[in-house]
N, C-alpha and C. Protein backbone atom coordinates (compact mmCIF):
# COMPACT_ATOMS: atom_id res chain seq x y z
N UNK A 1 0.84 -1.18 0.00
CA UNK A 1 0.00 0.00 0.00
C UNK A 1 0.89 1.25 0.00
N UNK A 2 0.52 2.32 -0.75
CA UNK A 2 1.32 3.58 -1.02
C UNK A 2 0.82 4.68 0.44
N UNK A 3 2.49 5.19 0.57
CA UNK A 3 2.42 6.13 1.50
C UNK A 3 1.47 7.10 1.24
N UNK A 4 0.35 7.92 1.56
CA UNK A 4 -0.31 9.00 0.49
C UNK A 4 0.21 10.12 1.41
N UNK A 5 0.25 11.11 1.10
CA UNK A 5 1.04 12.61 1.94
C UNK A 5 -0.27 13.70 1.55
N UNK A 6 0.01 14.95 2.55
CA UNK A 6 -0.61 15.91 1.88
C UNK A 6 0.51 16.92 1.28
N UNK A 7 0.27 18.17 0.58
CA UNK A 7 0.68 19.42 0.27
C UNK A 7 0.36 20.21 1.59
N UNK A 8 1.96 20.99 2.17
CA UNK A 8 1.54 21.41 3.32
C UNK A 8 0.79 22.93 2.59
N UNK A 9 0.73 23.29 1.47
CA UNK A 9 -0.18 24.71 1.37
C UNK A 9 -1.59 24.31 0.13
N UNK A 10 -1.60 23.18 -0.58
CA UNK A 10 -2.84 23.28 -1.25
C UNK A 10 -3.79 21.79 -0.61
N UNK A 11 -2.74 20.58 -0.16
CA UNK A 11 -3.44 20.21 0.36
C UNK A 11 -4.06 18.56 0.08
N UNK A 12 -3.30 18.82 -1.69
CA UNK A 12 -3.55 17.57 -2.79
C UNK A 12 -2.59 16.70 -1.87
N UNK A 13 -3.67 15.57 -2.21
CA UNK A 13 -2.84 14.05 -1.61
C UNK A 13 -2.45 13.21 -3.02
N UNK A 14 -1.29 12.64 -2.71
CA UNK A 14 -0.23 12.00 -3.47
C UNK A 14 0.66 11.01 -2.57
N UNK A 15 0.85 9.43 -3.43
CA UNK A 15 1.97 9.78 -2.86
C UNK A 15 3.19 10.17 -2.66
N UNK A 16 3.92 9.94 -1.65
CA UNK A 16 4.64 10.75 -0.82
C UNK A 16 6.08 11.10 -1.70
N UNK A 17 6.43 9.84 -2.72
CA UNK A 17 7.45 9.98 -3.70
C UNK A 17 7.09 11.11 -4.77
N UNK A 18 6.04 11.77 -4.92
CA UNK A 18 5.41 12.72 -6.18
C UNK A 18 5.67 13.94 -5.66
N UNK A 19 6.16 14.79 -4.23
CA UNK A 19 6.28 15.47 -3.13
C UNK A 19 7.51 15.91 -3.47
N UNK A 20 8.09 17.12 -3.30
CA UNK A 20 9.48 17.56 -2.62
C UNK A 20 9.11 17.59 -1.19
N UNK A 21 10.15 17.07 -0.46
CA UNK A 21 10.30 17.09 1.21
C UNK A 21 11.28 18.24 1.96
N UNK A 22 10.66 18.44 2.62
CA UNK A 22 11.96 19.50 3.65
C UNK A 22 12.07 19.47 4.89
N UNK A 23 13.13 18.49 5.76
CA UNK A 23 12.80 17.69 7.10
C UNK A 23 13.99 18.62 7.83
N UNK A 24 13.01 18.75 8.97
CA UNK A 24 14.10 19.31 10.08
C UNK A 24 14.56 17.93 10.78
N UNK A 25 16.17 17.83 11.54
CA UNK A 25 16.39 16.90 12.15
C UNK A 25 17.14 17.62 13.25
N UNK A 26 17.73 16.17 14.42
CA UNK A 26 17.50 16.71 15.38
C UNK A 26 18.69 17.89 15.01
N UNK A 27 18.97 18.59 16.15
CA UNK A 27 19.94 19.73 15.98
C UNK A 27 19.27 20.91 15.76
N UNK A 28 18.20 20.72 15.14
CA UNK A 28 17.30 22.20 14.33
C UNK A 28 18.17 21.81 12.38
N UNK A 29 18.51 21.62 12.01
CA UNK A 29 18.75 21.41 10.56
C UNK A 29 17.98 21.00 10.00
N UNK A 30 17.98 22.05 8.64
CA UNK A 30 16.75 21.86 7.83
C UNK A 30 17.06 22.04 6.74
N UNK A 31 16.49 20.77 5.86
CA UNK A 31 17.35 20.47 4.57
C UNK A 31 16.09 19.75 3.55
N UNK A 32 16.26 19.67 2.54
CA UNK A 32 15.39 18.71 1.82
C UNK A 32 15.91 17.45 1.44
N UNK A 33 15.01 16.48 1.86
CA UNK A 33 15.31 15.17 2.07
C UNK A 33 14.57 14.32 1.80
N UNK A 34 14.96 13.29 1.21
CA UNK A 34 13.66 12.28 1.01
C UNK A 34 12.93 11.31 2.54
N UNK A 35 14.12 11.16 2.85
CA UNK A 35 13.74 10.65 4.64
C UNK A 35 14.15 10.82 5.81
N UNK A 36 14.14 10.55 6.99
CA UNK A 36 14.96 11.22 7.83
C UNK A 36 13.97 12.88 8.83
N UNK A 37 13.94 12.85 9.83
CA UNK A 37 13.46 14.13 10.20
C UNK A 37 11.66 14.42 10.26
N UNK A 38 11.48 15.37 10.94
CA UNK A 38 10.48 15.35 10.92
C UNK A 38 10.10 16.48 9.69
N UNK A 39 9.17 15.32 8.95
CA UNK A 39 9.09 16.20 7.30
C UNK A 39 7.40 17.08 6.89
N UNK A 40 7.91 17.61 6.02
CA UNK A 40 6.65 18.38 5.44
C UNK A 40 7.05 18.38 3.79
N UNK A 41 5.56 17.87 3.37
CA UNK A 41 5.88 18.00 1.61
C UNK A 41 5.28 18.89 0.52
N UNK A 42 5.68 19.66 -0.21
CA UNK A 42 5.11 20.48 -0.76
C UNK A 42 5.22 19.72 -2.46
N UNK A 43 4.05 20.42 -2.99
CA UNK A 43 4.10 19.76 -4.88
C UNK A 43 4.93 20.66 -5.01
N UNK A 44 5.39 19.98 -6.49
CA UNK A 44 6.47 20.82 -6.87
C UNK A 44 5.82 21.78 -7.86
N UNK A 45 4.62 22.64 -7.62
CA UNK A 45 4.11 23.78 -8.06
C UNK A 45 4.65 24.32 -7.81
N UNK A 46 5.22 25.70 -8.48
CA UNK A 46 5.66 27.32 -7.96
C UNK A 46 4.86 27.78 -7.21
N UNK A 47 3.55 27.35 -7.17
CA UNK A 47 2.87 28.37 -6.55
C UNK A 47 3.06 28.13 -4.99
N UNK A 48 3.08 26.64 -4.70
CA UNK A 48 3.15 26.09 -4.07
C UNK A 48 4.14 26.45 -2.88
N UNK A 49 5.27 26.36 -3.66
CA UNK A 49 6.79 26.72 -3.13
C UNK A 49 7.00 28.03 -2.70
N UNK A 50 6.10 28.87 -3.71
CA UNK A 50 5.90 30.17 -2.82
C UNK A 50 5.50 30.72 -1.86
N UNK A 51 4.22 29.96 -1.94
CA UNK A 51 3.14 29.70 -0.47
C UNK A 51 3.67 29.47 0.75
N UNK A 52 4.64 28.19 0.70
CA UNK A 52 5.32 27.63 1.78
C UNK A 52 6.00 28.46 2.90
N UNK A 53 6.48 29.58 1.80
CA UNK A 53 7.60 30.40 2.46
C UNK A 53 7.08 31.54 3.30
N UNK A 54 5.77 31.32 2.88
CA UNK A 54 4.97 33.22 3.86
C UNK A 54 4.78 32.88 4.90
N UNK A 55 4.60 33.62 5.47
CA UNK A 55 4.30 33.31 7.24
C UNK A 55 5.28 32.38 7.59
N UNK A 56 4.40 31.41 8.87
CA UNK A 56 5.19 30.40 9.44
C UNK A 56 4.67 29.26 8.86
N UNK A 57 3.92 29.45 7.90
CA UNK A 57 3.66 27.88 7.49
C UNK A 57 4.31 26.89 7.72
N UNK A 58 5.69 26.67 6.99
CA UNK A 58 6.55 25.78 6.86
C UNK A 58 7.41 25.62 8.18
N UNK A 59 7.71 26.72 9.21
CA UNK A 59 7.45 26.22 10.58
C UNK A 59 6.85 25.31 11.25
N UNK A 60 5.37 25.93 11.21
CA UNK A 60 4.41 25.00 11.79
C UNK A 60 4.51 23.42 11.49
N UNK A 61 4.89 23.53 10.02
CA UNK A 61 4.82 22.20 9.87
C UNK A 61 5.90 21.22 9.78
N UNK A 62 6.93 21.96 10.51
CA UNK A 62 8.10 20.98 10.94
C UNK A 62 8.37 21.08 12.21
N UNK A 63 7.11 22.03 13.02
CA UNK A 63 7.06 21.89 14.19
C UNK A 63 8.62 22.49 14.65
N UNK A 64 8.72 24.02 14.62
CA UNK A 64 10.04 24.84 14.48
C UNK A 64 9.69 25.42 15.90
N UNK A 65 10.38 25.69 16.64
CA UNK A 65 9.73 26.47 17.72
C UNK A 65 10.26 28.09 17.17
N UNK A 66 9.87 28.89 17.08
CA UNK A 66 9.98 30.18 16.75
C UNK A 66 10.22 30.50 15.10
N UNK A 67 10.82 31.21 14.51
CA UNK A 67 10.91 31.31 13.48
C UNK A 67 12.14 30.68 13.00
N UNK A 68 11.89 30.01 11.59
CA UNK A 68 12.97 29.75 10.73
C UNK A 68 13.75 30.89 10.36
N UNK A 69 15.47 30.86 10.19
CA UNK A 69 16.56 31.89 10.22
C UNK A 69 16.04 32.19 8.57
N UNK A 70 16.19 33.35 8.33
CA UNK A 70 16.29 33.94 6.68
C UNK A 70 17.20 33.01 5.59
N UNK A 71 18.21 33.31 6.01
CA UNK A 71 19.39 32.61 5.83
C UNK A 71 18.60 30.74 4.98
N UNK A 72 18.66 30.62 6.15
CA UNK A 72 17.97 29.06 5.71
C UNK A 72 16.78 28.58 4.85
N UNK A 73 15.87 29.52 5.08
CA UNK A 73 14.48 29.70 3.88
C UNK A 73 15.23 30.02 2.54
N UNK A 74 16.06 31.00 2.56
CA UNK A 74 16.81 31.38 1.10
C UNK A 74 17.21 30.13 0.45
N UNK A 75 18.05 29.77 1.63
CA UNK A 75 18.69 28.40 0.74
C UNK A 75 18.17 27.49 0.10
N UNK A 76 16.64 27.02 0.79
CA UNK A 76 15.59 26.02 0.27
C UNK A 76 14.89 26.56 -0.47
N UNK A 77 14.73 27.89 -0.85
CA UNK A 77 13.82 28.50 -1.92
C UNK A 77 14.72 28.27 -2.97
N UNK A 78 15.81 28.05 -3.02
CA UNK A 78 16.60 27.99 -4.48
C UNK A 78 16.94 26.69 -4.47
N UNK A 79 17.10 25.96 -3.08
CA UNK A 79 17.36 24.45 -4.11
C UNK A 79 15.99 23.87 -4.34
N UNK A 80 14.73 24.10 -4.09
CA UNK A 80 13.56 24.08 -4.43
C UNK A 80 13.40 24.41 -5.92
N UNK A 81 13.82 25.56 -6.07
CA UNK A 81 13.28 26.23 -7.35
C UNK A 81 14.55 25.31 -8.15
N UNK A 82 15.11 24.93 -8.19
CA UNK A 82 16.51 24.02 -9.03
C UNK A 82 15.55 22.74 -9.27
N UNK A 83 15.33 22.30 -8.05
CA UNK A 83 14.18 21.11 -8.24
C UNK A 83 13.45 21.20 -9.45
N UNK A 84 12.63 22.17 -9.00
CA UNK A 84 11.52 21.94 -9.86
C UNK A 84 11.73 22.23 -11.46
N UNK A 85 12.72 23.45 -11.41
CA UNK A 85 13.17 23.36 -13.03
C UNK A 85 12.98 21.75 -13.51
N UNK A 86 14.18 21.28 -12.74
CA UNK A 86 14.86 20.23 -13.26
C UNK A 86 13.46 19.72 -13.99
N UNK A 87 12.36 19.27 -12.78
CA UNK A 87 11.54 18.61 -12.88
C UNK A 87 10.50 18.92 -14.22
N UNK A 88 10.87 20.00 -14.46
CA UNK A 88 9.85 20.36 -16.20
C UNK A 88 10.59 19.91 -17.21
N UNK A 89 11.73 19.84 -17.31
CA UNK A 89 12.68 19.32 -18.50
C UNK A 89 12.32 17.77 -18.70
């Protein structure tokens, strides 16, 4: 039986291999990963990826206690957006 996941901003269920992941582990590190950590998955929509980043969404849903550093959202907004290129070619 297939893992099914949601989209942490639209919500579509898939499964969990159709997802980009972005898991915090212990330490506070937060990276995109296929396993490992406590994860949250977003489609690989732009719109999606954009969504993720407002507010604390993507906090909340790695269960961050306070806010995620700038620094670190930057970094996953671009290997995100690398992703998903890739993923239209």
């Amino acid at each position: 039986m297939e893992s099914i996941r949601s989209c942490i901003v639209c919500g579509k269920k898939l499964p969990k291999e159709r997802f980009l992941r972005i898991a915090k582990f212990k330490g506070g590190r937060i990276e995109i990963s296929p396993r490992g950590g406590r994860g949250a998955y977003l489609c690989s929509d732009g719109e999606c990826i954009s969504e993720a980043f407002k507010g604390e969404r993507l906090a909340k849903a790695l269960r961050v206690k306070g806010k995620i550093d700038a620094d670190t959202l930057q970094r996953l907004r671009d290997e995100l957006e690398v992703i998903r290129k890739c993923e239209e070619k």
